[in-house]
Protein backbone atom coordinates (compact mmCIF):
# COMPACT_ATOMS: atom_id res chain seq x y z
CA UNK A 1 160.11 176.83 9.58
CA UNK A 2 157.05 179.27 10.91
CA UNK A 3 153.58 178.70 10.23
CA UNK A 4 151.65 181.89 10.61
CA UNK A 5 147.74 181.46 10.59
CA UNK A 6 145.72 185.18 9.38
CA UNK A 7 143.71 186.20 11.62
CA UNK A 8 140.40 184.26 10.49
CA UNK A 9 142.32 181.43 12.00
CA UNK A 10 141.62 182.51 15.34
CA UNK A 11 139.11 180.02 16.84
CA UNK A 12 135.76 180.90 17.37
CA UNK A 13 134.83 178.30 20.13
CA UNK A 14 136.77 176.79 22.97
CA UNK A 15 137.21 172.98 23.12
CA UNK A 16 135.58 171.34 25.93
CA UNK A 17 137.22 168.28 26.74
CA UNK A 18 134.94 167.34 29.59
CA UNK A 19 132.57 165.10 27.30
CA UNK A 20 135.98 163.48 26.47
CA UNK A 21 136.69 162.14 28.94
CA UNK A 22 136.87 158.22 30.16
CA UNK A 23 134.53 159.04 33.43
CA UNK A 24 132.55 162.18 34.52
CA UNK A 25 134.43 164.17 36.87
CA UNK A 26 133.27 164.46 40.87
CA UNK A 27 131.99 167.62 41.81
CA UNK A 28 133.91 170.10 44.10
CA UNK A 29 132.63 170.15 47.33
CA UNK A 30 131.99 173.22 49.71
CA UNK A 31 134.88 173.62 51.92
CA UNK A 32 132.36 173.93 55.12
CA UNK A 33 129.55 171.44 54.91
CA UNK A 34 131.98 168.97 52.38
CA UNK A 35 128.61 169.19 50.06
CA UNK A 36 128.57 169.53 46.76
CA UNK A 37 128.95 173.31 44.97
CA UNK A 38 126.12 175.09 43.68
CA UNK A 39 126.27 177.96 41.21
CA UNK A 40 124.96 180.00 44.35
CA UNK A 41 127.82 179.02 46.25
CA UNK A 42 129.96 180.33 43.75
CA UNK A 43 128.60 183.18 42.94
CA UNK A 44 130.16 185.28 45.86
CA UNK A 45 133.61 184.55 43.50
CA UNK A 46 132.57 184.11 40.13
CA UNK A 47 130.47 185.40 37.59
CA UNK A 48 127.66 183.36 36.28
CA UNK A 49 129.15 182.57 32.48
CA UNK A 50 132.20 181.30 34.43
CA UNK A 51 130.07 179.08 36.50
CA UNK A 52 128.09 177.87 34.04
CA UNK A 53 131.76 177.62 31.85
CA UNK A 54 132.64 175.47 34.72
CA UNK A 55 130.23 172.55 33.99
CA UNK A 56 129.22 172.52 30.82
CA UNK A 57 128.83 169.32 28.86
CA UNK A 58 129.11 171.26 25.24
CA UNK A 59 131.73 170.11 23.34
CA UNK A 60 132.43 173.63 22.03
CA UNK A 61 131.58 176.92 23.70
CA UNK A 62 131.65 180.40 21.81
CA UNK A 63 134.30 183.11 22.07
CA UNK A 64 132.48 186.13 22.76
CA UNK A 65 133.20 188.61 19.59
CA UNK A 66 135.00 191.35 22.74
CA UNK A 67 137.72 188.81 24.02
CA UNK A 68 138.49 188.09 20.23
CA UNK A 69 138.93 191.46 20.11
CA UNK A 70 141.59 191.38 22.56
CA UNK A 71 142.99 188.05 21.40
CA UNK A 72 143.83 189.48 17.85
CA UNK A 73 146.33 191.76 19.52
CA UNK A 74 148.77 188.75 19.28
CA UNK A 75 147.14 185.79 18.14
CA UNK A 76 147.20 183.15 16.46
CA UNK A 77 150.69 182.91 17.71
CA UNK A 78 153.33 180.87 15.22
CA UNK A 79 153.68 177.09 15.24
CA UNK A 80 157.77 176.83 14.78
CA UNK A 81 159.79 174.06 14.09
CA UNK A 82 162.82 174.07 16.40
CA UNK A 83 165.48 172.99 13.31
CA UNK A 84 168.79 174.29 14.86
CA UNK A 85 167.94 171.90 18.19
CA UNK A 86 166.94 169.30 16.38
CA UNK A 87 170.49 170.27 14.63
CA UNK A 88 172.19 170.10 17.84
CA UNK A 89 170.66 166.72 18.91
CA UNK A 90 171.45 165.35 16.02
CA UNK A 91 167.95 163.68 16.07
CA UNK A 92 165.52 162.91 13.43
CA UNK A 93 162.46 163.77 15.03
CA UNK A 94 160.54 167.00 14.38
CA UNK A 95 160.22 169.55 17.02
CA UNK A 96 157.37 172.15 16.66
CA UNK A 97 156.45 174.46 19.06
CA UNK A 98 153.50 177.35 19.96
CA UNK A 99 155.42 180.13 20.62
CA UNK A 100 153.14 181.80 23.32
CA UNK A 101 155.73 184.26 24.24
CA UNK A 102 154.12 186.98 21.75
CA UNK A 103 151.89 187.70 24.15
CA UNK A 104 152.28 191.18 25.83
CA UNK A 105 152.31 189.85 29.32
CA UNK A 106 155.28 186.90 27.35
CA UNK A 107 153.51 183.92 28.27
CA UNK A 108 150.29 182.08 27.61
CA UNK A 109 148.55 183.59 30.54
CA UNK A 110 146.04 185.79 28.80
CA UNK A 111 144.38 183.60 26.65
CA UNK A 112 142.45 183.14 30.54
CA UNK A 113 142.89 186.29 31.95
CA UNK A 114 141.48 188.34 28.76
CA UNK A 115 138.09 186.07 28.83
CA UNK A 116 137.99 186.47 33.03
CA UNK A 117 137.89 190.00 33.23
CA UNK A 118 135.57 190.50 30.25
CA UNK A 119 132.75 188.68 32.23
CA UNK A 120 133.62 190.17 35.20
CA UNK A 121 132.96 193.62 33.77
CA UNK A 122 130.02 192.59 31.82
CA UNK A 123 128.83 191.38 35.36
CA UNK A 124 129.26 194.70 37.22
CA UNK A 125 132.49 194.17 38.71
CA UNK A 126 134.81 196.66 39.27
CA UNK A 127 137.88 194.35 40.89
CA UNK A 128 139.60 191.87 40.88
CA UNK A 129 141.81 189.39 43.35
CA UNK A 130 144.65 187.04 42.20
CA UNK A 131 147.38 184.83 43.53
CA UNK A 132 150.37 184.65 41.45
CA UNK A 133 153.93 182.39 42.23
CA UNK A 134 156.26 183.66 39.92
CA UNK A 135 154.65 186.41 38.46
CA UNK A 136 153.03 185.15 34.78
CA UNK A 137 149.53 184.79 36.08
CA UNK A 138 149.55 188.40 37.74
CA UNK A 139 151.09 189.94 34.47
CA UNK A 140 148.55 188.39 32.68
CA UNK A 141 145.06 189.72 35.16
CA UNK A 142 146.94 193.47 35.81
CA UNK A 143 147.17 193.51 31.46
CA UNK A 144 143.63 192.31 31.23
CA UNK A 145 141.87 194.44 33.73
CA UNK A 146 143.48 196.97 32.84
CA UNK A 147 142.02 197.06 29.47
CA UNK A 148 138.71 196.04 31.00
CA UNK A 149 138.61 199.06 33.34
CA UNK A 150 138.89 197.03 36.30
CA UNK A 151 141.14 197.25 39.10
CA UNK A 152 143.77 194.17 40.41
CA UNK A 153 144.86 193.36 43.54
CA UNK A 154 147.69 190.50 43.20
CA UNK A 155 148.97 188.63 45.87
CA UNK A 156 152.67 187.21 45.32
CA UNK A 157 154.08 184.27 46.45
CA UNK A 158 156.71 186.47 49.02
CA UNK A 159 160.03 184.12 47.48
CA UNK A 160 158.67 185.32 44.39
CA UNK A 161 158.06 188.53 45.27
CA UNK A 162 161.90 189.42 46.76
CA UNK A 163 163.17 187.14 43.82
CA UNK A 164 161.84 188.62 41.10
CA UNK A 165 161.44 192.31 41.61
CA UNK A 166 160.47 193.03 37.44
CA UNK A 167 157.70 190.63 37.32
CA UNK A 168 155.97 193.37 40.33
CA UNK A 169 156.97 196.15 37.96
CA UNK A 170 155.18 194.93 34.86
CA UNK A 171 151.87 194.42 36.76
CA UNK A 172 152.47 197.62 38.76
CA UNK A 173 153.04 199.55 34.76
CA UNK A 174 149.44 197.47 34.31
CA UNK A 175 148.08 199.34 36.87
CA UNK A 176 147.79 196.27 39.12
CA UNK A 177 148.56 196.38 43.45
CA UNK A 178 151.27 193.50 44.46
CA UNK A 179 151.23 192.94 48.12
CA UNK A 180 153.65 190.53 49.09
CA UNK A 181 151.52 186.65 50.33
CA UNK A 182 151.57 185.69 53.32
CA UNK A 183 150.19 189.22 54.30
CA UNK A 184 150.17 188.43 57.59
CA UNK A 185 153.35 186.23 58.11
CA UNK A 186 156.55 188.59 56.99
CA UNK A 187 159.03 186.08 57.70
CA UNK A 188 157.05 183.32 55.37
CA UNK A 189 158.18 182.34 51.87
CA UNK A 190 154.61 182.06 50.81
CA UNK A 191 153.47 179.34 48.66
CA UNK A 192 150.15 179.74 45.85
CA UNK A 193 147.98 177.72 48.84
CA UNK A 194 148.75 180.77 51.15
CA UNK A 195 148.72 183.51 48.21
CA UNK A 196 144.52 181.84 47.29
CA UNK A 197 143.64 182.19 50.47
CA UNK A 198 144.73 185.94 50.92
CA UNK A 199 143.02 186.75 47.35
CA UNK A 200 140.04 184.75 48.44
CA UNK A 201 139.49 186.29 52.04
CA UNK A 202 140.22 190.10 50.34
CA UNK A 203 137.34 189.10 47.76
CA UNK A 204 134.63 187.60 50.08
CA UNK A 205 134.47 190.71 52.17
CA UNK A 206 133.89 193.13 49.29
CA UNK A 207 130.88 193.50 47.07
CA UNK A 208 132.41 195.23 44.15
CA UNK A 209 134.96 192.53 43.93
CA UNK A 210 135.59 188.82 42.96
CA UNK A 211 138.18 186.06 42.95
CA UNK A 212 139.97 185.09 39.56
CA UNK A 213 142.13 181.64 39.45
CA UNK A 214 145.00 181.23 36.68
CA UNK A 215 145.25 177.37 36.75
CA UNK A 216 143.46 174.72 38.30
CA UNK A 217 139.52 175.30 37.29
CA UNK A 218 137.74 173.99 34.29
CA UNK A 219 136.71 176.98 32.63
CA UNK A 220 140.73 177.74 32.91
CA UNK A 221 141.26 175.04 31.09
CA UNK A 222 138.63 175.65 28.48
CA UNK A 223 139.89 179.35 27.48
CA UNK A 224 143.48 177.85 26.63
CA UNK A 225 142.52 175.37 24.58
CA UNK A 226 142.53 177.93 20.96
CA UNK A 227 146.26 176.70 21.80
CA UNK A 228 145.83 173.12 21.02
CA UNK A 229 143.28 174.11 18.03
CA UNK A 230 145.98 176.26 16.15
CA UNK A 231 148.27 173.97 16.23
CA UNK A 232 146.51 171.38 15.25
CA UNK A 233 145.34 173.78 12.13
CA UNK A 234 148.90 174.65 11.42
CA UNK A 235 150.67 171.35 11.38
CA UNK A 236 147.97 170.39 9.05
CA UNK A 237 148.68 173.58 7.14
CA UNK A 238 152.74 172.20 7.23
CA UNK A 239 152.12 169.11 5.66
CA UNK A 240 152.62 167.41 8.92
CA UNK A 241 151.17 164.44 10.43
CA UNK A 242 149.45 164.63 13.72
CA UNK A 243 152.02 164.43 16.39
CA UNK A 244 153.19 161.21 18.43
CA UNK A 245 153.78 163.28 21.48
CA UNK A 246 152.23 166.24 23.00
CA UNK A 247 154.45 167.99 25.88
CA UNK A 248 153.55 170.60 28.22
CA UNK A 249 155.11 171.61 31.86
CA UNK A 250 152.45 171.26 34.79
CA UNK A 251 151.75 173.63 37.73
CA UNK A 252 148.61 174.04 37.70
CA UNK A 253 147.65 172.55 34.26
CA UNK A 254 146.60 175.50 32.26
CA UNK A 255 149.27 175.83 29.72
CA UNK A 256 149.33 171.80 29.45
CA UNK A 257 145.84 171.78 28.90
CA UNK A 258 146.00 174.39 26.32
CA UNK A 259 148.10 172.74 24.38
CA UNK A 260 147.14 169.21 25.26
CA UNK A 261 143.50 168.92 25.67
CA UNK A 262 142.45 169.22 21.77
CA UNK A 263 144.38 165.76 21.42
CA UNK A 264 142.24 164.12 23.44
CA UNK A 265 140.39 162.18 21.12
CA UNK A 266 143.61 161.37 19.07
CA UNK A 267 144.48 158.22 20.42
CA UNK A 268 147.49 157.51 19.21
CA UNK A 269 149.24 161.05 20.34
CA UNK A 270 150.72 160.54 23.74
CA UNK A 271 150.64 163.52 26.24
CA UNK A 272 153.11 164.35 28.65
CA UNK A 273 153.40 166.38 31.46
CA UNK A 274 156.52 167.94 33.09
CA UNK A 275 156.97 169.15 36.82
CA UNK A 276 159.36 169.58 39.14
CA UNK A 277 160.74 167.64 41.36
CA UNK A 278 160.91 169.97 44.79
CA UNK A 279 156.72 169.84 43.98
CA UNK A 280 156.11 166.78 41.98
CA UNK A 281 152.28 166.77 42.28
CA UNK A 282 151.64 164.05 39.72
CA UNK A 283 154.34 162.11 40.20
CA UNK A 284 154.51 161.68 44.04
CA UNK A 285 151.27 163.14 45.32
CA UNK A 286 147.75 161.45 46.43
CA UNK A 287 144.78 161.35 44.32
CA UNK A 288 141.84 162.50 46.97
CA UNK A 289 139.91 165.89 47.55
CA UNK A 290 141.63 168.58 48.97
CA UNK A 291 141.31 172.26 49.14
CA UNK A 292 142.63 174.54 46.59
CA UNK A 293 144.35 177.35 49.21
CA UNK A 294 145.95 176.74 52.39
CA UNK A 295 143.72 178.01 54.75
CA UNK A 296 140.73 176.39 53.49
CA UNK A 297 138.65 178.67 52.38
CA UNK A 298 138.62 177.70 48.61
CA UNK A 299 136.42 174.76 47.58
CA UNK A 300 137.89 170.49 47.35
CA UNK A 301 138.62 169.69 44.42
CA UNK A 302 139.26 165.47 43.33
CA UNK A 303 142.80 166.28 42.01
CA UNK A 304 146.35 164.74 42.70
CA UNK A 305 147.28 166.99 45.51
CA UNK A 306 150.72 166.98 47.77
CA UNK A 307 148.56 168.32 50.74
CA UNK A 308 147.32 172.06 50.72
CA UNK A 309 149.61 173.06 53.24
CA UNK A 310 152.23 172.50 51.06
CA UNK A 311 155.01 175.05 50.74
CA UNK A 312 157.47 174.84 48.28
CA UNK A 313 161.47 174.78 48.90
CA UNK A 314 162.12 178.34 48.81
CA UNK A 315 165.63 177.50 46.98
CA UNK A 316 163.08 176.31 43.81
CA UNK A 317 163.59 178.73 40.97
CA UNK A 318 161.75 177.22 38.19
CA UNK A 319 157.91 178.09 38.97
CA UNK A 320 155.40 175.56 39.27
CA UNK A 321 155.02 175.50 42.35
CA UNK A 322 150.96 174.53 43.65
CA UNK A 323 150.43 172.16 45.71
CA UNK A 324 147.60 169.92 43.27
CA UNK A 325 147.01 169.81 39.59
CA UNK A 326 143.50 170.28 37.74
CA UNK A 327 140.84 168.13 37.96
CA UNK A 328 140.43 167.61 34.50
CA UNK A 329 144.79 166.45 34.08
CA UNK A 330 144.59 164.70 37.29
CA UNK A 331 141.61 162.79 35.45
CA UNK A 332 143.44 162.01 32.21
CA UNK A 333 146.67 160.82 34.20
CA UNK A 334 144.86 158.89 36.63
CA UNK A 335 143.04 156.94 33.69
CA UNK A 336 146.42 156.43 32.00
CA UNK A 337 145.40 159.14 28.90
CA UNK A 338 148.37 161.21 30.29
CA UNK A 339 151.54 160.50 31.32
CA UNK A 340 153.64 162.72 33.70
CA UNK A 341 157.46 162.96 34.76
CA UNK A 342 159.39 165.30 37.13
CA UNK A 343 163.14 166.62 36.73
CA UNK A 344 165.22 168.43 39.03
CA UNK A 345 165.40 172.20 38.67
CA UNK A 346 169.49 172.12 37.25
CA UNK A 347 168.42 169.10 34.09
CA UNK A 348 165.86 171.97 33.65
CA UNK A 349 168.31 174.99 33.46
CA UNK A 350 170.65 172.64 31.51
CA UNK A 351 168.04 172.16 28.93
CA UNK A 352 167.45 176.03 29.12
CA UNK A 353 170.60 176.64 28.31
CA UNK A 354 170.83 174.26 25.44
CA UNK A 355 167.39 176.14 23.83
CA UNK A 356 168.60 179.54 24.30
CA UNK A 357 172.27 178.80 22.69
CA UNK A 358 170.47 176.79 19.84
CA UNK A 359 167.03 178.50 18.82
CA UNK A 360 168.44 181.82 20.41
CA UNK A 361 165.42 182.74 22.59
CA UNK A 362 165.76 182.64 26.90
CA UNK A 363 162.59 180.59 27.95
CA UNK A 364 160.95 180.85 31.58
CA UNK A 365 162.29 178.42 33.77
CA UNK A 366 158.47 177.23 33.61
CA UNK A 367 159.19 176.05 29.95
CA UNK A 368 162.63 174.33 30.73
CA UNK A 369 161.05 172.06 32.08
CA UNK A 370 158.55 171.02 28.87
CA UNK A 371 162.21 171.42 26.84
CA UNK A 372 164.14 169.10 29.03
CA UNK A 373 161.46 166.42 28.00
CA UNK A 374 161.69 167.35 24.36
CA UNK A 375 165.21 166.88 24.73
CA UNK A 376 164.73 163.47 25.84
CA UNK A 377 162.65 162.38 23.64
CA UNK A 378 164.44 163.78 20.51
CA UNK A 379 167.31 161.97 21.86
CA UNK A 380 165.19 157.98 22.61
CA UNK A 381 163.89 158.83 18.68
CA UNK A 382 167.53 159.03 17.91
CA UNK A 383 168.66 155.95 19.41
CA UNK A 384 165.61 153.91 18.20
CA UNK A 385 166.07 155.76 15.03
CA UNK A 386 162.29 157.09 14.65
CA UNK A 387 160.92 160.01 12.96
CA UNK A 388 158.99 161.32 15.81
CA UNK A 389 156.40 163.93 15.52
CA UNK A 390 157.49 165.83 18.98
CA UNK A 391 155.00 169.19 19.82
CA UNK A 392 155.46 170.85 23.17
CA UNK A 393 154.00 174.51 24.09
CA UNK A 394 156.55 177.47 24.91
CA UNK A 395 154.30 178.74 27.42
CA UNK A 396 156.23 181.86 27.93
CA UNK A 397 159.98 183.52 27.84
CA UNK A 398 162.14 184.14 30.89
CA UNK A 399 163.35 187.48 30.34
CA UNK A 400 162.18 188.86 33.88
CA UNK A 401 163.87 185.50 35.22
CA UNK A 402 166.79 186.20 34.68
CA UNK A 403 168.22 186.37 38.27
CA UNK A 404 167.46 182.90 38.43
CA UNK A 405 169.39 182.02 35.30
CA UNK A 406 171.99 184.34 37.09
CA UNK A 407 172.18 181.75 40.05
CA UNK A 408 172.52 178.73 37.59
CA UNK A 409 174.93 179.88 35.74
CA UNK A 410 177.00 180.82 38.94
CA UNK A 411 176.64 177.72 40.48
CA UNK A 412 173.89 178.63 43.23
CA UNK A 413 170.84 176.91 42.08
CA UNK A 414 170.36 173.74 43.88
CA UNK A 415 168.32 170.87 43.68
């Protein structure tokens, strides 16, 4: 089954989940004096809607009509029911998922990027400076910008970088410069700390230029949620009752958000995040400020954090990969809204595996992970015998990862 929405069921407004919440979030504090941010201290980075985006108590902000524009190019993207897995599982819960793949970057990326470099252009700005890890989030800003007119500079994680070779191409067919991150440490794997603080130092020092985040921030958050709100539309368009789990993997929390944050206020939905093990953020880091890059140039943010000097195994295929979470999730998880749980990177390939020779589609190693905990919980609703409502985001396909499906299947991905 595929639920298609028209076009007039693109949303008009973004959700804002912030007057949601159980307790206001802290503010993020200048890396320097350890003071709170002003909007002028931002402003060096950001423009001023993205600021403002930032803090806003509205419970629903517009779209402006020339990122809809954009959007329409491939959304609403189709709500699917995953039948031949459920098939294969034997299971009779209901698997649906937001295909976000359709994008032209393949992942759920641009639903941020699109809205970023619109109000950077409608702000003056004439570049643009990004981290990425394994490559979605610069595929996403070199596609945007360069429909925007603007020029991107994208720093990649270096493992990344030497790993995945294709992921450079597609930004570099964007127009987009990849530099491999560290730039001054050659012999360094990298990690998204070290790749912010390269992006964040290169924008400082220019005038024409600012800073633009894939993850993490609020207003991040925000611009993914049309996600959440089209699915919510289409299962309601299927006949289908709201759904008693909501599953997205965690890096940063963007795609999670996106699909998660509209559920909010549906209490009886539970939400679940997935992240790796070899960087298991929510699951084994500390809840305290900390800075969002390595060298500490990037505000503190109140956010489960493993410690910004973090780096990554470099042996970890699967992406997600920074060292804290978003504000906003680390809120929800800390008050118990949101659950989280971390597999190692082979259950996630297995599960992979199991999509691709069901449903017939490769997912990013990103989206294993959300799959290996659909898995699961297809299988617990099979042993308690429950009809379970189960709706997870396929935040993008793997089809420029495939050298790490290459190592799986060969038996050289470790844990």
């Amino acid at each position: 089954m595929r639920r298609n929405l028209p076009e007039s069921g693109l949303p008009t407004t973004w959700f804002n989940v912030v007057p949601h919440l159980e307790s206001p979030l802290e503010p993020p504090l200048h890396p320097a004096t350890r003071q709170p941010l002003g909007p002028d201290d931002l402003a060096p980075l950001f423009p001023m809607a993205l600021i403002g985006q930032e803090v806003t108590q509205e419970p629903h902000v517009e779209i402006p009509g020339e990122v809809l524009d954009v959007l329409r190019l491939w959304r609403p993207t189709p709500l699917v029911r995953a039948t031949r897995l459920e098939d294969a599982l034997g299971t009779p819960a209901r698997i649906y998922y937001k295909d976000e793949s359709v994008s032209p970057p393949g992942s759920h990326k641009p639903n941020t990027a699109v809205p970023q470099a619109f109000y950077n252009k409608a702000e003056g700005i004439g570049r643009l400076t990004t981290e990425t890890g394994a490559g979605q989030w610069g595929s996403a800003l070199s596609f945007a910008s360069a429909l925007f007119g603007l020029e991107c500079k994208v720093y990649m994680v270096r493992a990344s970088y030497e790993q995945k070779p294709y992921r450079r191409v597609l930004m570099e067919t964007w127009g987009g410069n990849v530099v491999a991150s560290p730039v001054d440490d050659p012999d360094h794997p990298g990690s998204l700390g070290t790749a912010i603080s390269d992006a964040v130092r290169d924008a400082a020092g220019r005038a024409d230029t600012h800073y633009s985040l894939g993850s993490v921030l609020n207003h991040v958050l925000l611009h993914q949620t049309v996600i959440g709100q089209e699915a919510k539309t289409q299962l309601a368009l299927a006949g289908e009752r709201l759904p008693d789990v909501v599953i997205g993997c965690c890096g940063g929390g963007s795609n999670l958000g996106g699909i998660s944050l509209p559920f909010v206020p549906d209490a009886g939905v539970r939400l679940l995040a997935v992240e790796p093990i070899s960087c298991p953020t929510l699951t084994g880091g500390r809840f305290e400020y900390d800075f969002g890059d390595t060298a500490g140039l990037a505000p503190l943010l109140l956010m489960y954090t493993l410690g910004h000097d973090f780096v990554p195994p470099s042996i970890h295929a699967g992406g997600l990969r920074y060292h804290g979470d978003a504000p906003i999730i680390s809120a929800l998880v800390r008050s118990g809204r949101m659950e989280a749980i971390a597999y190692p990177q082979s259950k996630t390939f297995e599960a992979a595996l199991t999509w691709a020779r069901t449903q017939g589609t490769v997912p990013a190693p990103e989206t294993g992970h959300a799959i290996r905990a659909v898995i699961d919980e297809a299988l617990a609703a099979k042993e308690e015998g429950e009809e379970k409502v189960i709706l997870f985001n396929y935040s993008g396909h793997g089809l420029l990862d495939l050298s790490a499906y290459d190592a799986y299947l060969h038996g050289q991905l470790l844990d």
